[in-house]
C-alpha atoms as a PDB file:
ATOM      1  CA  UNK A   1      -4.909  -3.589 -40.960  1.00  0.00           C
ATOM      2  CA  UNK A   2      -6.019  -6.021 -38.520  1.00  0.00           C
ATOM      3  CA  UNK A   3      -4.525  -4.778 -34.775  1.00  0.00           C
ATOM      4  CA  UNK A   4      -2.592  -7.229 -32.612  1.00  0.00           C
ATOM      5  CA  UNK A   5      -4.366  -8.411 -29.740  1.00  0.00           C
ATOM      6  CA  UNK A   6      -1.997  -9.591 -26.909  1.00  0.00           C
ATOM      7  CA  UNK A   7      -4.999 -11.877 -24.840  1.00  0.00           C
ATOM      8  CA  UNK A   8      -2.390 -12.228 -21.873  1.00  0.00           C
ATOM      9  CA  UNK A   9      -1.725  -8.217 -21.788  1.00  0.00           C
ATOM     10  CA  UNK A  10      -5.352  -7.359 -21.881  1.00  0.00           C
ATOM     11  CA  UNK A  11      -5.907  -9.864 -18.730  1.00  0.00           C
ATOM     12  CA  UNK A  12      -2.978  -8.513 -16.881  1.00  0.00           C
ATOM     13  CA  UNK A  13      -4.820  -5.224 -17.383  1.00  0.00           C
ATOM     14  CA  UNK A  14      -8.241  -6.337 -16.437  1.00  0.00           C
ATOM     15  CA  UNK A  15      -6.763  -8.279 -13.009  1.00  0.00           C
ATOM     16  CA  UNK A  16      -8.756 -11.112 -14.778  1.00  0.00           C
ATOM     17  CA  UNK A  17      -7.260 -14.741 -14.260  1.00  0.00           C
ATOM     18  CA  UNK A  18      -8.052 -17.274 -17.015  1.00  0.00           C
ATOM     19  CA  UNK A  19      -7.037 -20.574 -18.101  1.00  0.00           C
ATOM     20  CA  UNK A  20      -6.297 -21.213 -21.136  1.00  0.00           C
ATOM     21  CA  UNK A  21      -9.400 -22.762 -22.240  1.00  0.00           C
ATOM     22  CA  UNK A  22     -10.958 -19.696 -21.145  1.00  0.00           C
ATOM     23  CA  UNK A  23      -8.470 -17.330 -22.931  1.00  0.00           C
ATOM     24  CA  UNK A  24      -9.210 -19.282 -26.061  1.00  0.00           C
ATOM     25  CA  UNK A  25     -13.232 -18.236 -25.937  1.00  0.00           C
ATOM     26  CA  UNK A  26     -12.468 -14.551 -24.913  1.00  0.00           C
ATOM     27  CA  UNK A  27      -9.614 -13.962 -27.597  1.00  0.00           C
ATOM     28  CA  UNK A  28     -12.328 -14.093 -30.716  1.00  0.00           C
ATOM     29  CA  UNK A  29     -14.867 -11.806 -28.527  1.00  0.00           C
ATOM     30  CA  UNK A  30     -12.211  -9.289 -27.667  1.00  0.00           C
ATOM     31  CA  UNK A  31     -11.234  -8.969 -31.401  1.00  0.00           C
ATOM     32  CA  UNK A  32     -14.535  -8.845 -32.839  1.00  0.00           C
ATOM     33  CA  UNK A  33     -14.941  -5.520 -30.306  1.00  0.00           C
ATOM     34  CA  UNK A  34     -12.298  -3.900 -30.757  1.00  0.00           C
ATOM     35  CA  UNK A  35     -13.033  -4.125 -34.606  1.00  0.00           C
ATOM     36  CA  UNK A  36     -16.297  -2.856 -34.383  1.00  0.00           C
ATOM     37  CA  UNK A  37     -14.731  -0.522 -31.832  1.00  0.00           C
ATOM     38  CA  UNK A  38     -12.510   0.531 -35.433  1.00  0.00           C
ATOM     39  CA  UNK A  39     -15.264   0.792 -37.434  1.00  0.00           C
ATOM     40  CA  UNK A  40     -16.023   4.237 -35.719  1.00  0.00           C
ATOM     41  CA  UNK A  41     -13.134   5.617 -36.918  1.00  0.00           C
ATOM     42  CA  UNK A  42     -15.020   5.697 -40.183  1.00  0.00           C
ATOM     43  CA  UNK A  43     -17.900   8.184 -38.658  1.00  0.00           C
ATOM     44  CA  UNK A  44     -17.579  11.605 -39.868  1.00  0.00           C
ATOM     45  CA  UNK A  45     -19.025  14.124 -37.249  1.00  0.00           C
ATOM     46  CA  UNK A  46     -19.356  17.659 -37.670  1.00  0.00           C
ATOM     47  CA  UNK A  47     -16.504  19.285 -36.194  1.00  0.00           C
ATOM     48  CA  UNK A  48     -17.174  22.898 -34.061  1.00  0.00           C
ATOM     49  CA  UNK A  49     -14.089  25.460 -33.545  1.00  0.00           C
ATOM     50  CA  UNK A  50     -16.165  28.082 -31.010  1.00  0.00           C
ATOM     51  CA  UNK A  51     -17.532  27.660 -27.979  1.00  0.00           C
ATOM     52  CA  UNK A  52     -17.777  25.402 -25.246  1.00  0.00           C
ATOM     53  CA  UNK A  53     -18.167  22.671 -26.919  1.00  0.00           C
ATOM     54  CA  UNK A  54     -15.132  23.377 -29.570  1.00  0.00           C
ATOM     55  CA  UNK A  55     -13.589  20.061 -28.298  1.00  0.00           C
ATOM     56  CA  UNK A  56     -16.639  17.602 -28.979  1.00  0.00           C
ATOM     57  CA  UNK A  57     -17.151  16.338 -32.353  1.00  0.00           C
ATOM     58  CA  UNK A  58     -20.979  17.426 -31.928  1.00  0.00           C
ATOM     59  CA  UNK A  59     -22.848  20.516 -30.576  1.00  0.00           C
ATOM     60  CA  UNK A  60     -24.317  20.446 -27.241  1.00  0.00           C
ATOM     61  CA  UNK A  61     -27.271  21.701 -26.438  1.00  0.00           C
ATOM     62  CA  UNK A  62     -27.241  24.912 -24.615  1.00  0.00           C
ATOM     63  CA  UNK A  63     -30.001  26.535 -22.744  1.00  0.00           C
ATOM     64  CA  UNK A  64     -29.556  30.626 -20.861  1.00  0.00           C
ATOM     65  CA  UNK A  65     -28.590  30.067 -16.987  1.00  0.00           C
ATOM     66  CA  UNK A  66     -31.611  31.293 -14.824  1.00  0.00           C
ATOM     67  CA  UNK A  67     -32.320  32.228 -11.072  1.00  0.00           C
ATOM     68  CA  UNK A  68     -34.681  30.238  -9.188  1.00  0.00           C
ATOM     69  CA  UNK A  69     -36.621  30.466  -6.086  1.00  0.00           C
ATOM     70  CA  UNK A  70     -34.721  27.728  -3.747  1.00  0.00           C
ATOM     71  CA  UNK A  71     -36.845  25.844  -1.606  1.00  0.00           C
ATOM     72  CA  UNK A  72     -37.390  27.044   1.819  1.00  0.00           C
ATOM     73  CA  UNK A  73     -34.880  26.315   4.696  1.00  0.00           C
ATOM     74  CA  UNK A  74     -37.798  23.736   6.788  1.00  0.00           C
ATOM     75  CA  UNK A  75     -38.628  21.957   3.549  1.00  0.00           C
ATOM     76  CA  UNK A  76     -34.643  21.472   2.391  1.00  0.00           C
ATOM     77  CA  UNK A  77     -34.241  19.965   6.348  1.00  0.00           C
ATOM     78  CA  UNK A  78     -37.611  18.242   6.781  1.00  0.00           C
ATOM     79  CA  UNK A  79     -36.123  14.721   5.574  1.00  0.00           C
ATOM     80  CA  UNK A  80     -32.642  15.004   6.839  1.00  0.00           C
ATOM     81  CA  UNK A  81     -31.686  12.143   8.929  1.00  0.00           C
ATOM     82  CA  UNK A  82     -29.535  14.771  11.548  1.00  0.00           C
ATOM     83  CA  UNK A  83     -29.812  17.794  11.546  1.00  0.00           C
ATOM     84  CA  UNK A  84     -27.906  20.933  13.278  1.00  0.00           C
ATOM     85  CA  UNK A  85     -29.696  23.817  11.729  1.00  0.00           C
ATOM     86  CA  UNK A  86     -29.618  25.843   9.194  1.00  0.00           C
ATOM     87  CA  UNK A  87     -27.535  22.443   8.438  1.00  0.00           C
ATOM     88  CA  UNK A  88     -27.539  18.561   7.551  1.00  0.00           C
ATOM     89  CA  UNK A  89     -24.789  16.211   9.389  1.00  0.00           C
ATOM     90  CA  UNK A  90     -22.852  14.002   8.218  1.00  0.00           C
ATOM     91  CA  UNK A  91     -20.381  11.756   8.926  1.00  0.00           C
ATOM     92  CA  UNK A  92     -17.191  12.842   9.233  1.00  0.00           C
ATOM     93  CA  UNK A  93     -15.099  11.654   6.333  1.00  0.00           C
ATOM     94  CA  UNK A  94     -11.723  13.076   6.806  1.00  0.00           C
ATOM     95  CA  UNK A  95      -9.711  12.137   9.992  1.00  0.00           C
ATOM     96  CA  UNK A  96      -7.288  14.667  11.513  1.00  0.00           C
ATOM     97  CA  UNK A  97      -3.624  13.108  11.312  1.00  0.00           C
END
């Protein structure tokens, strides 16, 4: 079943204004995507049930979380454009009502 593809709606959508002439181009380009965009639904993934990852279609690769050595407090500040240690400033990004 081929889907109905409203050219107008999708603009509207996009905030994209078009003539018609230009509606006429995109209209075959849209529909050949969002066929091959179907065509997925034809992919048959393995599908995992436990774990993390139950809700993908595909395992994810998992490694054991570790503790490293962080880098010392002069290096971490050395490039810092302002500094107030043992911190970097920045600008203020949330005003006070």
């Amino acid at each position: 079943m081929k889907p109905s593809l409203d050219i107008d709606h999708i603009c509207a959508l996009a905030r994209l204004r078009l003539t018609d002439e230009e509606k006429k181009v995109l209209e075959p380009q849209v529909a050949e995507i969002v066929a091959w965009i179907g065509k997925l639904e034809e992919v048959k993934l393995p599908v995992h049930t436990e774990g993390p990852e139950s809700h993908l279609s595909f395992p994810l690769p998992l490694r054991p979380d570790a503790v490293l050595a962080s880098q010392p407090l002069e290096t971490a500040l050395l490039n810092a454009p302002d500094k107030a240690a043992p911190f970097i400033k920045v600008p203020k990004v949330i005003e006070e009502k």
